[in-house]
Protein backbone atom coordinates (compact mmCIF):
# COMPACT_ATOMS: atom_id res chain seq x y z
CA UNK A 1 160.23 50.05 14.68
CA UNK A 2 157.02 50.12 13.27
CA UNK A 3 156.16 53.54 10.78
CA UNK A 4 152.12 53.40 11.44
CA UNK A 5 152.28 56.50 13.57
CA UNK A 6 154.42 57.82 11.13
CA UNK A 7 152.21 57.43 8.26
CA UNK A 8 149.33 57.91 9.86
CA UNK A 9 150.26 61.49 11.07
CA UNK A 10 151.43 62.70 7.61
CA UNK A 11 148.53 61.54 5.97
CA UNK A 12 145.78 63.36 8.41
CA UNK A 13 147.84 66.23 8.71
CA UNK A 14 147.91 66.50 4.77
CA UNK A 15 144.34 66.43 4.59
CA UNK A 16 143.56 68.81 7.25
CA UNK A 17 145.34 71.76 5.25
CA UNK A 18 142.98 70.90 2.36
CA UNK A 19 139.53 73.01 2.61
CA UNK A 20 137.00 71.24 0.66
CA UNK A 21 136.00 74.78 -1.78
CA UNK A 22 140.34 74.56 -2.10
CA UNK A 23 139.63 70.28 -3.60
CA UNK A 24 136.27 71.76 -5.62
CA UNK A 25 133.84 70.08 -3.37
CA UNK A 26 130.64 71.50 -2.47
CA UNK A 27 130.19 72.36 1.65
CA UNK A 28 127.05 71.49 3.25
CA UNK A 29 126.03 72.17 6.59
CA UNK A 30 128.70 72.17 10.24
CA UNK A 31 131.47 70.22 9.39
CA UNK A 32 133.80 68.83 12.37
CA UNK A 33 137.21 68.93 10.62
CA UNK A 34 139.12 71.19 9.71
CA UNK A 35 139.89 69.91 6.29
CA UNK A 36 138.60 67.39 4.09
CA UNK A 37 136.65 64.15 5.75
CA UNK A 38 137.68 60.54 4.85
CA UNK A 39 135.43 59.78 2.96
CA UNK A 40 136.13 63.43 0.48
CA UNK A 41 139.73 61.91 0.34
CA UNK A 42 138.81 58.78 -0.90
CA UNK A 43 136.51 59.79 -3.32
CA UNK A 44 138.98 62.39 -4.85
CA UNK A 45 141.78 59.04 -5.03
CA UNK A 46 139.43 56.48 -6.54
CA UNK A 47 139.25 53.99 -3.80
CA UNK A 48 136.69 53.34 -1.08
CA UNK A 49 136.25 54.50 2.27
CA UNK A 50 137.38 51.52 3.93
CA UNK A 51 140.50 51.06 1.96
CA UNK A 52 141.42 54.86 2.94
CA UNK A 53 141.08 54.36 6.62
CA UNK A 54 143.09 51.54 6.63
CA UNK A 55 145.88 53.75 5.02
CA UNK A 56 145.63 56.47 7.17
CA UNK A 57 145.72 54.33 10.18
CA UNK A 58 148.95 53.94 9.42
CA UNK A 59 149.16 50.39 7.37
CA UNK A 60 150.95 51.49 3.87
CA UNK A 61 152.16 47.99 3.27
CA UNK A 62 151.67 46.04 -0.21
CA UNK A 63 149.83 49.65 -1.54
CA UNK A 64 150.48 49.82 -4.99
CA UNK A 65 152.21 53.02 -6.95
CA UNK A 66 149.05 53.75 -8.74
CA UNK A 67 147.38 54.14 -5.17
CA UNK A 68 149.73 55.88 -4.09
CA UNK A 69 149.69 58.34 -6.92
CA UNK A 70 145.95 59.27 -6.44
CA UNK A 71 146.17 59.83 -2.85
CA UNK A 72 148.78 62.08 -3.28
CA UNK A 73 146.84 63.57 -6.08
CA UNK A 74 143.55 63.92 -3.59
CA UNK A 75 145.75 65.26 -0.90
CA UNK A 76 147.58 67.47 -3.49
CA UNK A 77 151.16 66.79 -2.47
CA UNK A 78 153.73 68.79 -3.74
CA UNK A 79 157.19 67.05 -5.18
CA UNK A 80 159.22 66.81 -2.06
CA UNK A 81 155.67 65.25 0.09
CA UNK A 82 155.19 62.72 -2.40
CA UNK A 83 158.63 61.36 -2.08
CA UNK A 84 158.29 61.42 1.43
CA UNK A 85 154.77 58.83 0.96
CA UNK A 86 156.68 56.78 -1.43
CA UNK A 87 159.67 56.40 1.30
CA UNK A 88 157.17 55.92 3.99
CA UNK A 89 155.59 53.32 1.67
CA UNK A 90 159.08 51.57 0.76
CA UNK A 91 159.91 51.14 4.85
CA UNK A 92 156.30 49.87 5.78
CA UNK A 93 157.06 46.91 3.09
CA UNK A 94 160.87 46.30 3.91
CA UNK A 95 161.48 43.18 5.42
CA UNK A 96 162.41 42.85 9.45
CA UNK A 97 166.45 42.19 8.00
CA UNK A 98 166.08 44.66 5.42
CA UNK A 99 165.21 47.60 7.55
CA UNK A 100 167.54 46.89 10.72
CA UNK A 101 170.62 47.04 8.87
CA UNK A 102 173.20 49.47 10.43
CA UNK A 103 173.33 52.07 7.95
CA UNK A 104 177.47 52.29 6.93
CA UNK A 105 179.64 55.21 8.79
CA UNK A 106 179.91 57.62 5.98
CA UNK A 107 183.34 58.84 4.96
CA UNK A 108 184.13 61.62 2.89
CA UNK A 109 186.27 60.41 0.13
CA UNK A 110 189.72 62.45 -0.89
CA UNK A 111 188.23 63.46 -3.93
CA UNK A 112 185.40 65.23 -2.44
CA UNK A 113 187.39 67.02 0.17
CA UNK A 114 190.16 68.31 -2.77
CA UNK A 115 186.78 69.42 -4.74
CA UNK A 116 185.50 71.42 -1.60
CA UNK A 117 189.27 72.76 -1.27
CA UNK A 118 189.76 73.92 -4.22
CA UNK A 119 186.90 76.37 -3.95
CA UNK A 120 188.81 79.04 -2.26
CA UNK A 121 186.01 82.01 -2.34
CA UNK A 122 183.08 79.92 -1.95
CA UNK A 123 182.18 77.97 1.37
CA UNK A 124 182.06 74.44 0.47
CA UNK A 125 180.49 71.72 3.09
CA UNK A 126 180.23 67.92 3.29
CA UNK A 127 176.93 67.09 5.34
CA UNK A 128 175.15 63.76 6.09
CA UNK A 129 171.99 63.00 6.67
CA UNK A 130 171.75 64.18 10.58
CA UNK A 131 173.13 67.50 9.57
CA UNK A 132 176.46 67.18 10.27
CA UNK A 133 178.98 68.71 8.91
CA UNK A 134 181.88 66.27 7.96
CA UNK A 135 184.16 68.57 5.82
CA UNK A 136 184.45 72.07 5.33
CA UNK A 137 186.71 74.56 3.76
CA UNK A 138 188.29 77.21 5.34
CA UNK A 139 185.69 79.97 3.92
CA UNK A 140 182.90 77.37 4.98
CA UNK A 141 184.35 76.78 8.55
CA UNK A 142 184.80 80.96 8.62
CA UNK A 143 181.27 81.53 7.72
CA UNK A 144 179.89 79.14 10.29
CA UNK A 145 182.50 79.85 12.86
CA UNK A 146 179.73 79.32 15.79
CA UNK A 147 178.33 76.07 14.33
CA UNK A 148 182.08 74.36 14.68
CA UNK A 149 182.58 75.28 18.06
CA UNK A 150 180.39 72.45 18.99
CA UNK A 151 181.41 68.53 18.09
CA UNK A 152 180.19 67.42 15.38
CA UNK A 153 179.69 70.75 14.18
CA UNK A 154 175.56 69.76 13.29
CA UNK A 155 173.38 72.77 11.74
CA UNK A 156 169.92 71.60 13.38
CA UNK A 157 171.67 71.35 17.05
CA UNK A 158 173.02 74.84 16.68
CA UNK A 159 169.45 76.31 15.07
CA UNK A 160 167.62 75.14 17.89
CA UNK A 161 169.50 74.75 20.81
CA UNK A 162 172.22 77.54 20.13
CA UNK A 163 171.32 81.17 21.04
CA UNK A 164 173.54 83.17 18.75
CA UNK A 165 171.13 81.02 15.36
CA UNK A 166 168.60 83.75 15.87
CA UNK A 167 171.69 86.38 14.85
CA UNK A 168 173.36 84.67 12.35
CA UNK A 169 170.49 83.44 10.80
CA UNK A 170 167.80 86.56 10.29
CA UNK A 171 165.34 83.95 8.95
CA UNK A 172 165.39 81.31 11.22
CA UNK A 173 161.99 80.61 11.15
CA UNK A 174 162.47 79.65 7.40
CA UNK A 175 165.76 77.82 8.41
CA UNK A 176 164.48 76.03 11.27
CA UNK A 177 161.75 74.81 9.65
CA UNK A 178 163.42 73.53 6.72
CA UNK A 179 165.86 71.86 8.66
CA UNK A 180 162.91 69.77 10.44
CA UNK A 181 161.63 68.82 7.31
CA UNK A 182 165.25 67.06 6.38
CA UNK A 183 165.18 65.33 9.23
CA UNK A 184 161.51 64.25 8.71
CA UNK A 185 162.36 63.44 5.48
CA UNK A 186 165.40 61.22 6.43
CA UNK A 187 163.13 59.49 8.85
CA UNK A 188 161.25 57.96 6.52
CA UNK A 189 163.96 56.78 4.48
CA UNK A 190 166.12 55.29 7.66
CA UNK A 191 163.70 54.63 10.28
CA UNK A 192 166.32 52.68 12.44
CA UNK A 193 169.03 55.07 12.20
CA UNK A 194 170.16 55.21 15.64
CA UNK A 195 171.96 58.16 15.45
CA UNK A 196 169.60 60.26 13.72
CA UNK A 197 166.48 58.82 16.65
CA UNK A 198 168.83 60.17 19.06
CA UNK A 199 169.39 63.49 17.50
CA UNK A 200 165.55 64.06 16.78
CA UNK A 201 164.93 62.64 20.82
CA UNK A 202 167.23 65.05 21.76
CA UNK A 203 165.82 68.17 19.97
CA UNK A 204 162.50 67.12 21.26
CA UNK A 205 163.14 67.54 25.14
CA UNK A 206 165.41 69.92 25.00
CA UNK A 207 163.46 72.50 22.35
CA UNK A 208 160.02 73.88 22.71
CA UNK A 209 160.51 75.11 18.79
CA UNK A 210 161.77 72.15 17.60
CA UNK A 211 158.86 69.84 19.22
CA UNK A 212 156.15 71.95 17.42
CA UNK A 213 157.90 71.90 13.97
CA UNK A 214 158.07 68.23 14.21
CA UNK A 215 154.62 67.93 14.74
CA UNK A 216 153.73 69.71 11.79
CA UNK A 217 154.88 66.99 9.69
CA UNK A 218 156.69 69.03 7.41
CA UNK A 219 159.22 67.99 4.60
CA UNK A 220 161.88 69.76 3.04
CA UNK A 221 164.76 68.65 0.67
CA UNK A 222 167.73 70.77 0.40
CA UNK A 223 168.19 72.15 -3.89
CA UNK A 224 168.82 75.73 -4.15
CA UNK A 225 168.10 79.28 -3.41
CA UNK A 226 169.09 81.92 -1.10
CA UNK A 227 170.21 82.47 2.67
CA UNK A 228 170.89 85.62 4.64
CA UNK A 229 173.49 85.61 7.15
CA UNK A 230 174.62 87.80 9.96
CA UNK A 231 178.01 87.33 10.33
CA UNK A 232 179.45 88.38 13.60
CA UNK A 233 182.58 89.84 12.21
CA UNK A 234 181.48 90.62 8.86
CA UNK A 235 178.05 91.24 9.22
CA UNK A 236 174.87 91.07 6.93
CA UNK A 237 175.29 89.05 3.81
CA UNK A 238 172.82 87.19 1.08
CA UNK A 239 174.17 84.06 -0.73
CA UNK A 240 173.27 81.85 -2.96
CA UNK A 241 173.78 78.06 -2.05
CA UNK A 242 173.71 74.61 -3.92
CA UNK A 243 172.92 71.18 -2.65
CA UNK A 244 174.08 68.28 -4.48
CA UNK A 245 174.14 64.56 -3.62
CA UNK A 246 177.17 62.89 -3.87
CA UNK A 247 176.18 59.76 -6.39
CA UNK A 248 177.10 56.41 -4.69
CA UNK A 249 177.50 58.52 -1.08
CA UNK A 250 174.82 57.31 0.10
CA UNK A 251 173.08 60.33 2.35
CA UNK A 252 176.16 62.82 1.70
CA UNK A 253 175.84 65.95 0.41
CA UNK A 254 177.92 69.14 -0.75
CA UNK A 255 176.71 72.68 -0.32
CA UNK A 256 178.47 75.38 -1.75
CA UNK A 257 177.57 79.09 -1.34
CA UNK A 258 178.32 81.95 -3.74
CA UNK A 259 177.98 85.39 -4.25
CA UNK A 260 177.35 87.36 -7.81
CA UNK A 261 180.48 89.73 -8.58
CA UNK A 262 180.25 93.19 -7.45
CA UNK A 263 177.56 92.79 -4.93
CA UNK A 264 177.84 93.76 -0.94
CA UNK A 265 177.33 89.48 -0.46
CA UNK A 266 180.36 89.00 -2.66
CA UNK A 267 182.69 91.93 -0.87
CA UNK A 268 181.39 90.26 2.52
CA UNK A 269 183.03 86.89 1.28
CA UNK A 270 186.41 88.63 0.88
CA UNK A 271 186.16 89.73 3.93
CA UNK A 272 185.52 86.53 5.41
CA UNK A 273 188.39 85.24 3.74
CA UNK A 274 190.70 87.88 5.02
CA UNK A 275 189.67 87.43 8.66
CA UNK A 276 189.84 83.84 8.28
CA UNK A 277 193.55 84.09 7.12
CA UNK A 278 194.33 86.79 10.00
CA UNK A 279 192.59 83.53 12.20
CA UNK A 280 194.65 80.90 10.95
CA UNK A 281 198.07 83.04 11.31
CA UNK A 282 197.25 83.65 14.70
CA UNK A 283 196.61 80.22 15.46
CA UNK A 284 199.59 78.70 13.90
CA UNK A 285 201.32 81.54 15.66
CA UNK A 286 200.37 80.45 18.94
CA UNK A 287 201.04 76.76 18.52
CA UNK A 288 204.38 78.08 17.36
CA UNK A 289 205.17 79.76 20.64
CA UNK A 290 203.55 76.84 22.19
């Protein structure tokens, strides 16, 4: 798999946001683009016209990180975007052996899934890096009831393929496009991750939304902030959620959500927690009769 087309789409549609009064530059006469011209770009990052075009055609390989740092200085990439060029750079110099090796079936370890346990009013989830949900706990599997009636429960396959996202999530523009730029972002670091091709072909045919969103070259990485959900027992709540890697997992993550005492979000979550229990009686009820 070769990332040219990959690089090269990032990298034009990165300088096509950039207006050329937004870089300083002074605009004479009709110009054809929309943002800055090649030749703007490579001025702004120190290197010569020629040298630019061959990176934005696509060929990142051998570029050196002080390159790298003025283009994404000229094409003023935030945190998250310059990551993404560095990844993009990493897999266009991998060697052939390097870059085709399976990627290992991630496991949750036992200590992670007592951790995520143990958090009894919080939903707690294990994801990987296709947005599947490996482990949850109860609260978790409560709050995202909808998401687990599919297998694997994946948070990008319900978004945009699941009618019931646009209720439970009353952003879902904001959700759905942050969940694109994971995936984007995961391309670049896996390129011949089977699994997550598949998910991303899938997506594509099968969602008008999703096909447009990936062809905004977007990124996104998962930290912290806030999320409103629509519940459809419990109804509206806002909570807080954490991301965190899980050091030497490699593309597993935990994401916990919380509420601050006292507020509507936080009487929502004991709620949840109530119904979930009234759930689980009734289902160990009916195996029981079973």
């Amino acid at each position: 798999m070769d990332n040219r087309a990959e690089v090269s789409a990032f990298l034009k549609t990165r300088r096509d946001r950039i207006t050329p009064e937004l870089a300083g530059l002074p605009v004479y006469g009709h110009r054809r683009v929309p943002g800055l011209r090649r030749g703007e770009v490579a001025m702004l990052a120190g290197m010569s016209v020629e040298y630019y075009t061959r990176l934005e055609r696509g060929d990142l390989s051998g570029v050196s990180d002080s390159v790298l740092d003025g283009l994404a200085r000229a094409l003023r990439l935030d945190d998250t975007e310059r990551d993404h060029l560095y990844a993009l750079a990493r897999a266009a110099s991998a060697t052939p052996a390097r870059v085709r090796r399976r990627p290992k079936k991630a496991t949750v370890r036992p200590s992670v899934l007592r951790l995520i346990e143990g958090l009894h009013d919080q939903p707690a989830y294990v994801r990987n890096n296709r947005m599947d949900i490996l482990a949850a706990n109860p609260l978790a599997r409560a709050l995202l009831s909808e998401v687990f009636e599919q297998e694997p429960a994946n948070t990008c396959r319900f978004v945009f393929l699941d009618p019931r996202a646009t209720r439970l999530y009353p952003d879902w523009e904001r959700v759905a496009r942050d969940g694109v730029g994971v995936l984007r972002v995961e391309v670049a670091k896996n390129p011949y991750d089977r699994e997550l091709s598949n998910l991303i072909g899938e997506l594509s045919t099968r969602s008008d939304a999703f096909r447009t969103l990936w062809g905004a070259h977007g990124v996104y990485v998962f930290t912290e902030g806030t999320k409103r959900f629509h519940h459809p027992t419990v109804g509206a709540m806002e909570l807080v959620h954490e991301s965190l890697d899980l050091p030497g997992d490699h593309g597993l993550s935990v994401t916990v959500y919380s509420a601050d005492p006292g507020t509507p979000a936080a009487d929502a979550l004991k709620l949840l927690a109530s119904w979930a229990g009234t759930q689980d009686e009734a289902a160990a009820q009916a195996r029981t009769e079973s």
